[in-house]
N, C-alpha and C. Protein backbone atom coordinates (compact mmCIF):
# COMPACT_ATOMS: atom_id res chain seq x y z
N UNK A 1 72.06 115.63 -52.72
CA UNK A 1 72.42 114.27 -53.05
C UNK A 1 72.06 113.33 -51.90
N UNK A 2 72.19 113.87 -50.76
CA UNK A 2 71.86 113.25 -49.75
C UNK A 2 70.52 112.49 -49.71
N UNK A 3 69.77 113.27 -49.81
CA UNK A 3 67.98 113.25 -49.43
C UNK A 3 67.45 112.16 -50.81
N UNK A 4 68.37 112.10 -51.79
CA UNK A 4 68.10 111.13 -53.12
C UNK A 4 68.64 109.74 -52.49
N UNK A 5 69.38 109.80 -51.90
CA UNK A 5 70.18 108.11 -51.32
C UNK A 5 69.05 107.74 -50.29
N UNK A 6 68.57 108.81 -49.25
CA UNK A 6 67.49 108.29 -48.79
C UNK A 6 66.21 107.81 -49.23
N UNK A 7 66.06 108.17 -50.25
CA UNK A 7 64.68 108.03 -50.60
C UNK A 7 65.22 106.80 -51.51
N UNK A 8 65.97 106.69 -52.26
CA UNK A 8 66.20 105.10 -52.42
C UNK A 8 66.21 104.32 -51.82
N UNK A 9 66.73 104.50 -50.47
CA UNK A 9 67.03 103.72 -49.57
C UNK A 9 66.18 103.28 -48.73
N UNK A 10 64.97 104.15 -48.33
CA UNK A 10 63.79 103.91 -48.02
C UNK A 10 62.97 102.84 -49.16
N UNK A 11 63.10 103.10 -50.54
CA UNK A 11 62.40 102.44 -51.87
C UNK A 11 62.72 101.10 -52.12
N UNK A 12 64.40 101.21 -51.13
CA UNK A 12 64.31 99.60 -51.16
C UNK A 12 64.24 99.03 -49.92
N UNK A 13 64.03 99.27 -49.11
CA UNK A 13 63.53 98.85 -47.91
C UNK A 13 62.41 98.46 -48.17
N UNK A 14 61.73 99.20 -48.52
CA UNK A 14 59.89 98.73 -48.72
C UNK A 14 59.80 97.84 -49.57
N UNK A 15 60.30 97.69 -50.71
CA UNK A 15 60.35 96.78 -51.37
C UNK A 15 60.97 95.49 -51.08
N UNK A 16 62.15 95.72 -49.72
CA UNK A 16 62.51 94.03 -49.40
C UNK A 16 61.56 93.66 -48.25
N UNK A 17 60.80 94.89 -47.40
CA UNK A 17 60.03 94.03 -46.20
C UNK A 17 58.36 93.80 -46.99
N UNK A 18 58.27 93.51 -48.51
CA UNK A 18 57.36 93.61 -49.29
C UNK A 18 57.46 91.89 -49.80
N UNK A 19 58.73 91.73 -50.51
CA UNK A 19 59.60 90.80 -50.43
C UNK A 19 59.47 90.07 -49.31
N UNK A 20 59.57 89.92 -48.18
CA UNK A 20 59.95 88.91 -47.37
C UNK A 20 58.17 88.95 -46.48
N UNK A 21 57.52 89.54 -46.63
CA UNK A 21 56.13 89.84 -46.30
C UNK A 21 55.65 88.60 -47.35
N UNK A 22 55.82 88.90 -48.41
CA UNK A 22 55.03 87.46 -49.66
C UNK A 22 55.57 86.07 -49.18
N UNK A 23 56.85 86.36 -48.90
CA UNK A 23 57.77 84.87 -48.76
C UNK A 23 57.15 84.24 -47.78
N UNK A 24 57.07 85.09 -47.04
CA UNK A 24 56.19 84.61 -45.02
C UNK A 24 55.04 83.91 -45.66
N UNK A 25 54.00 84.71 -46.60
CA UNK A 25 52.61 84.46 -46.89
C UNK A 25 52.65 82.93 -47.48
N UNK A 26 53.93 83.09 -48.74
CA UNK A 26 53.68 81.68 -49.30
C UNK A 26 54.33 80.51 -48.08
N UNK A 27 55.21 80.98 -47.21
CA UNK A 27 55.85 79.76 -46.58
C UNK A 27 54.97 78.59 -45.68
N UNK A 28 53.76 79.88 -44.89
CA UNK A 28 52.66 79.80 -44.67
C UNK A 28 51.45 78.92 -45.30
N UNK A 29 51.67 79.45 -46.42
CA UNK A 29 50.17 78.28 -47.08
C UNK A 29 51.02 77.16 -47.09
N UNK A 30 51.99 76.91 -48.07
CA UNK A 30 52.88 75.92 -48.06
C UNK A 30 52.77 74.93 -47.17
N UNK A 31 52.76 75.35 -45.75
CA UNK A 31 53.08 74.36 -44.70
C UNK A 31 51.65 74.30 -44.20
N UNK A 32 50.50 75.02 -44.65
CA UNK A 32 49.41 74.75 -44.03
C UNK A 32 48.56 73.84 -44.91
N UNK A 33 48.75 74.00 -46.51
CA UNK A 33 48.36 72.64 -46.88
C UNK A 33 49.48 71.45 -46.68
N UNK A 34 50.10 71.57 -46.52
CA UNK A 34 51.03 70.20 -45.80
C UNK A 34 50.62 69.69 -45.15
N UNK A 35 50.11 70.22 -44.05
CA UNK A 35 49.88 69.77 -42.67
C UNK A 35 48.01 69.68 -43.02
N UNK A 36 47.44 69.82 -43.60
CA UNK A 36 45.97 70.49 -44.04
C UNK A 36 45.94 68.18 -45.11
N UNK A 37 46.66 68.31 -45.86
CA UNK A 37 46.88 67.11 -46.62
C UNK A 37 47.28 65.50 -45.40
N UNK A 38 47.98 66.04 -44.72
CA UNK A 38 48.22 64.99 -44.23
C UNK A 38 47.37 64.83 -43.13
N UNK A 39 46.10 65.63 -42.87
CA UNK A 39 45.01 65.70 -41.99
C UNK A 39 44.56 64.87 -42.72
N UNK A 40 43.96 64.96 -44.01
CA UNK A 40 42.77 64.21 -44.81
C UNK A 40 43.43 62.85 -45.37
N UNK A 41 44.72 62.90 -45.13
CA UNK A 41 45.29 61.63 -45.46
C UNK A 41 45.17 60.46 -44.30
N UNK A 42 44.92 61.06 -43.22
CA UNK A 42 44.91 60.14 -41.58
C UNK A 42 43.63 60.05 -41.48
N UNK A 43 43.01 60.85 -41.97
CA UNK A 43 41.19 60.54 -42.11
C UNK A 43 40.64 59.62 -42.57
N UNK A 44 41.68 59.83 -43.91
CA UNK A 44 40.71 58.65 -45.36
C UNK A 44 41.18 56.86 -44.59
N UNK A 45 42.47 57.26 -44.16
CA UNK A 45 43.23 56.17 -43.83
C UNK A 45 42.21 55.17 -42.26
N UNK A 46 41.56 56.30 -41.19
CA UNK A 46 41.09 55.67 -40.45
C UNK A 46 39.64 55.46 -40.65
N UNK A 47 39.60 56.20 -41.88
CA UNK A 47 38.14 55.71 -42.42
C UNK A 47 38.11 54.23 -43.08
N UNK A 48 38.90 54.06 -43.98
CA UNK A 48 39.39 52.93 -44.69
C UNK A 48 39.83 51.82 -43.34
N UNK A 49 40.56 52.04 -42.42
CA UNK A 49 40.96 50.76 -41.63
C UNK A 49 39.20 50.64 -40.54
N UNK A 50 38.49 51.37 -40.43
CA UNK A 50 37.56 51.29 -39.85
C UNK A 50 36.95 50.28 -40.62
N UNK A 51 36.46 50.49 -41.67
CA UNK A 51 35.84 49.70 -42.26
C UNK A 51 36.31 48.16 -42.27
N UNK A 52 37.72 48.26 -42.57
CA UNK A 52 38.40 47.05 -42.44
C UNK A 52 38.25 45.81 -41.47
N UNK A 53 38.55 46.59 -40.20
CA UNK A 53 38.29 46.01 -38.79
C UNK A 53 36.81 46.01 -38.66
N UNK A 54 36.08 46.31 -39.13
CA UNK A 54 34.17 45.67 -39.21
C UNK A 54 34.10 44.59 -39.90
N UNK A 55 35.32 45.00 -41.09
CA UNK A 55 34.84 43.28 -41.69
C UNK A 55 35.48 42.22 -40.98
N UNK A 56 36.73 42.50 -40.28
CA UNK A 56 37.79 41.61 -39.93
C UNK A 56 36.90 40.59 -38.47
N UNK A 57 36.15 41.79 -37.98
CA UNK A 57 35.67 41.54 -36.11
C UNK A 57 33.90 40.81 -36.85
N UNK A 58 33.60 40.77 -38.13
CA UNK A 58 32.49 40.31 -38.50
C UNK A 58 32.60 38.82 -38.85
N UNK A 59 33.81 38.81 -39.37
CA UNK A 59 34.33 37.26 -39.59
C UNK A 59 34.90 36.63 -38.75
N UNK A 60 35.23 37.27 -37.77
CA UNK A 60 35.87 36.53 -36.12
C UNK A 60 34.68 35.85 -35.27
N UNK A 61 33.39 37.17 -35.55
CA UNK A 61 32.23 36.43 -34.83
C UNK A 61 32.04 35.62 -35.71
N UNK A 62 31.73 35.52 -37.25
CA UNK A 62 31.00 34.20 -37.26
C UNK A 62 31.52 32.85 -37.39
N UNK A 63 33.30 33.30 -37.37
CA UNK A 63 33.66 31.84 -36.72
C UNK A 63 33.63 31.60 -36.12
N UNK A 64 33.80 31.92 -34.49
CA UNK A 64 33.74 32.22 -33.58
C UNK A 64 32.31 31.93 -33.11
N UNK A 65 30.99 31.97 -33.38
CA UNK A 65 29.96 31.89 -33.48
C UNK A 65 29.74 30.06 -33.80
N UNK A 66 30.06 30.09 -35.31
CA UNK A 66 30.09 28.83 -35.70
C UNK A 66 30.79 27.30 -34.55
N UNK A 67 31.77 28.09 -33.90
CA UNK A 67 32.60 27.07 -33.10
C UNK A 67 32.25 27.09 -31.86
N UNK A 68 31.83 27.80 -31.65
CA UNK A 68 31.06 27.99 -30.07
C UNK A 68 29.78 27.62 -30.07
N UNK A 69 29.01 27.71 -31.36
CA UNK A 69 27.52 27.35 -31.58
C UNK A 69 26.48 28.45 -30.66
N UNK A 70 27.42 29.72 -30.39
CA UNK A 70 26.58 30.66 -29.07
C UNK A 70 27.16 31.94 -30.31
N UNK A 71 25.89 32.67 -30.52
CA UNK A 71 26.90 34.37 -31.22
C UNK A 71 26.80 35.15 -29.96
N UNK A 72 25.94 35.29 -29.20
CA UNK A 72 25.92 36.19 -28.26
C UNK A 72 27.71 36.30 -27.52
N UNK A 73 27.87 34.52 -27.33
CA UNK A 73 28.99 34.68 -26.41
C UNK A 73 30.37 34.59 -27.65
N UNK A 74 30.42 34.92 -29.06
CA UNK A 74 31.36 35.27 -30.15
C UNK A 74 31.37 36.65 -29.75
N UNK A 75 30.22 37.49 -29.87
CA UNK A 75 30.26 38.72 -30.10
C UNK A 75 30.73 38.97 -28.45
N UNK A 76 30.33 38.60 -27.65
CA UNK A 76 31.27 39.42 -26.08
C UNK A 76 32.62 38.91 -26.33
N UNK A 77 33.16 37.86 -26.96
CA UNK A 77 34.66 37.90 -26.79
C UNK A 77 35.27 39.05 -28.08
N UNK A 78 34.67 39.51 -29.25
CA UNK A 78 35.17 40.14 -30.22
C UNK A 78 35.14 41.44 -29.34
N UNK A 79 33.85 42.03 -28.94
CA UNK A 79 33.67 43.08 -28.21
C UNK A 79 35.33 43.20 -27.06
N UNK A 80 35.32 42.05 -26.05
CA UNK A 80 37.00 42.09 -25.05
C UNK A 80 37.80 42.50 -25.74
N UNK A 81 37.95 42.01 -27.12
CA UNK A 81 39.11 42.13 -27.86
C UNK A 81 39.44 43.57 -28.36
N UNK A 82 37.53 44.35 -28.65
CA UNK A 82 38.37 45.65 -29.16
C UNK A 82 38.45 46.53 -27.62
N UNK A 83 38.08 46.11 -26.56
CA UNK A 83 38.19 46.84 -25.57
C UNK A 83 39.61 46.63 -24.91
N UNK A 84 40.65 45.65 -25.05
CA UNK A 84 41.75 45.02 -24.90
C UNK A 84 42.56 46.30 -25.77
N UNK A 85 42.20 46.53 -27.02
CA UNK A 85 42.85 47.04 -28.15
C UNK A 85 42.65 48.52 -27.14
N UNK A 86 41.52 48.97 -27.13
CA UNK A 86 41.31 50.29 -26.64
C UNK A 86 42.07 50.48 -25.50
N UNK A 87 42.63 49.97 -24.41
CA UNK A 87 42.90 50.13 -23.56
C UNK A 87 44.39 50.32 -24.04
N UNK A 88 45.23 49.18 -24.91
CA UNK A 88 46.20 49.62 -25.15
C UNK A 88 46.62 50.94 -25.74
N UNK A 89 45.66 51.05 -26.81
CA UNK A 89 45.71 52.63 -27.15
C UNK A 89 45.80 53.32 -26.12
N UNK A 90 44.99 53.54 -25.63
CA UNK A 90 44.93 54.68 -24.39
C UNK A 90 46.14 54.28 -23.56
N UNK A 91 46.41 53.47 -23.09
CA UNK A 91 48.13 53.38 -22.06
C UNK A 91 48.83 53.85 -22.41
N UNK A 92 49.10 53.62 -24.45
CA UNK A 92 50.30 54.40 -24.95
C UNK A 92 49.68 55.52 -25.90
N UNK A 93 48.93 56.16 -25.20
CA UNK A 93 48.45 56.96 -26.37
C UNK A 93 49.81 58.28 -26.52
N UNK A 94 50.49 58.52 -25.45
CA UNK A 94 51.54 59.74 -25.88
C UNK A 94 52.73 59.09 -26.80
N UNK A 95 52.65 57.75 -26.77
CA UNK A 95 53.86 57.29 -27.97
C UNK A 95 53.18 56.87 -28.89
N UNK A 96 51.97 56.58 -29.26
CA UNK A 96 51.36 56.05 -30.73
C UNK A 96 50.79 57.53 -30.85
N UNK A 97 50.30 58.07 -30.18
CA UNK A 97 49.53 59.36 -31.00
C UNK A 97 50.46 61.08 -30.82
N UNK A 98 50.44 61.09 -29.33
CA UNK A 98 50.94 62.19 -29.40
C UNK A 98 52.43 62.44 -29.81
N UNK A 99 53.38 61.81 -29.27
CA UNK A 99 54.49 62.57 -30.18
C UNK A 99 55.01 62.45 -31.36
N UNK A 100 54.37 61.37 -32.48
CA UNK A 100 54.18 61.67 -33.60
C UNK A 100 53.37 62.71 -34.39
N UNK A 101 52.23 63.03 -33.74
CA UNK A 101 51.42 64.18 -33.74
C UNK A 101 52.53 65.21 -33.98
N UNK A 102 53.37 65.48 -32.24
CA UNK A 102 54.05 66.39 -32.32
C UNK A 102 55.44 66.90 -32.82
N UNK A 103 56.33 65.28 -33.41
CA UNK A 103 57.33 65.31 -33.91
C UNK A 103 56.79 65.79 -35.42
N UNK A 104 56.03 65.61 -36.35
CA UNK A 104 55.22 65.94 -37.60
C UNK A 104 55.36 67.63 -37.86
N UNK A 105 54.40 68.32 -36.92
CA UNK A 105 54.04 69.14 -36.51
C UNK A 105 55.16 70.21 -36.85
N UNK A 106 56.33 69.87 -35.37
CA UNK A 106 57.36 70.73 -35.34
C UNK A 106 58.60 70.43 -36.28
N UNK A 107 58.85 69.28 -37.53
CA UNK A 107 59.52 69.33 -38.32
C UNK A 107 58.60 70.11 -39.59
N UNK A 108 57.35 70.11 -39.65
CA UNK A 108 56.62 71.04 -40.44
C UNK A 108 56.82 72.44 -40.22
N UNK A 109 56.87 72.92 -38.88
CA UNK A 109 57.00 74.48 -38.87
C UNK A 109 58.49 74.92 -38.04
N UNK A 110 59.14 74.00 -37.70
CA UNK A 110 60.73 74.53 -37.21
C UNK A 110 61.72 73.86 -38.15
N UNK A 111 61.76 72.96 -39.01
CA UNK A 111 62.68 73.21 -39.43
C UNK A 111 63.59 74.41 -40.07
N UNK A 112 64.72 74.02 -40.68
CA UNK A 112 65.48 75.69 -41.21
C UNK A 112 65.13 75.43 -42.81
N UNK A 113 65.06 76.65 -42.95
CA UNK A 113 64.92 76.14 -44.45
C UNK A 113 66.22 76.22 -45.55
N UNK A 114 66.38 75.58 -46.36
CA UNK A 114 67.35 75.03 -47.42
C UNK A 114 68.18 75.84 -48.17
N UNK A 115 67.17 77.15 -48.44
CA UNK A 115 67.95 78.52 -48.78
C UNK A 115 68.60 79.06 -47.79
N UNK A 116 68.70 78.97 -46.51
CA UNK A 116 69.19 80.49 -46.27
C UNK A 116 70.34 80.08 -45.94
């Protein structure tokens, strides 16, 4: 009777680290298209504002142009302006980029989850 409880007992063992082996697999994709989606979502998004800011810095020069009666000297002040912009980026780049990056990230793969 003995050697029968084991071998069940072994039958369900394998079957729960079989069980929790799939759960891992799906928890896994789960959070990797999550994080996989909200890649192509920050893409489309800086693809789309790229474009935006070409039209926005195209109509600055040619007012800018128009009122100055000079484009050369429109286009060096639009040019300051995105180098002004760039610089701010870069000063705060660990509070605009990185720890949203990393707050995202680690509520994607540390939170607890809801079942247990």
């Amino acid at each position: 009777m003995n050697e029968i409880d084991y071998k069940k007992l072994f039958t369900e063992a394998r079957k729960y680290f079989s069980l929790e082996w799939d759960y891992t697999k799906l928890t896994a994709v789960e959070k990797l298209a999550i994080l996989l989606s909200a890649i192509a979502f920050v893409a489309v998004v800086i693809i789309i504002g790229m474009f935006a800011l070409h039209y926005l810095f195209s109509a600055l020069i040619s007012v800018l142009a128009e009122a100055m009666g000079c484009t050369w000297g429109a286009n060096l002040i639009a040019v300051a302006i995105l180098l002004v912009l760039l610089l701010v980026v870069f000063a705060f780049k660990k509070q605009l980029i990185v720890d949203p990056i990393a707050r995202f990230v680690s509520k994607l793969f540390l939170k607890p989850e809801d079942n247990e």
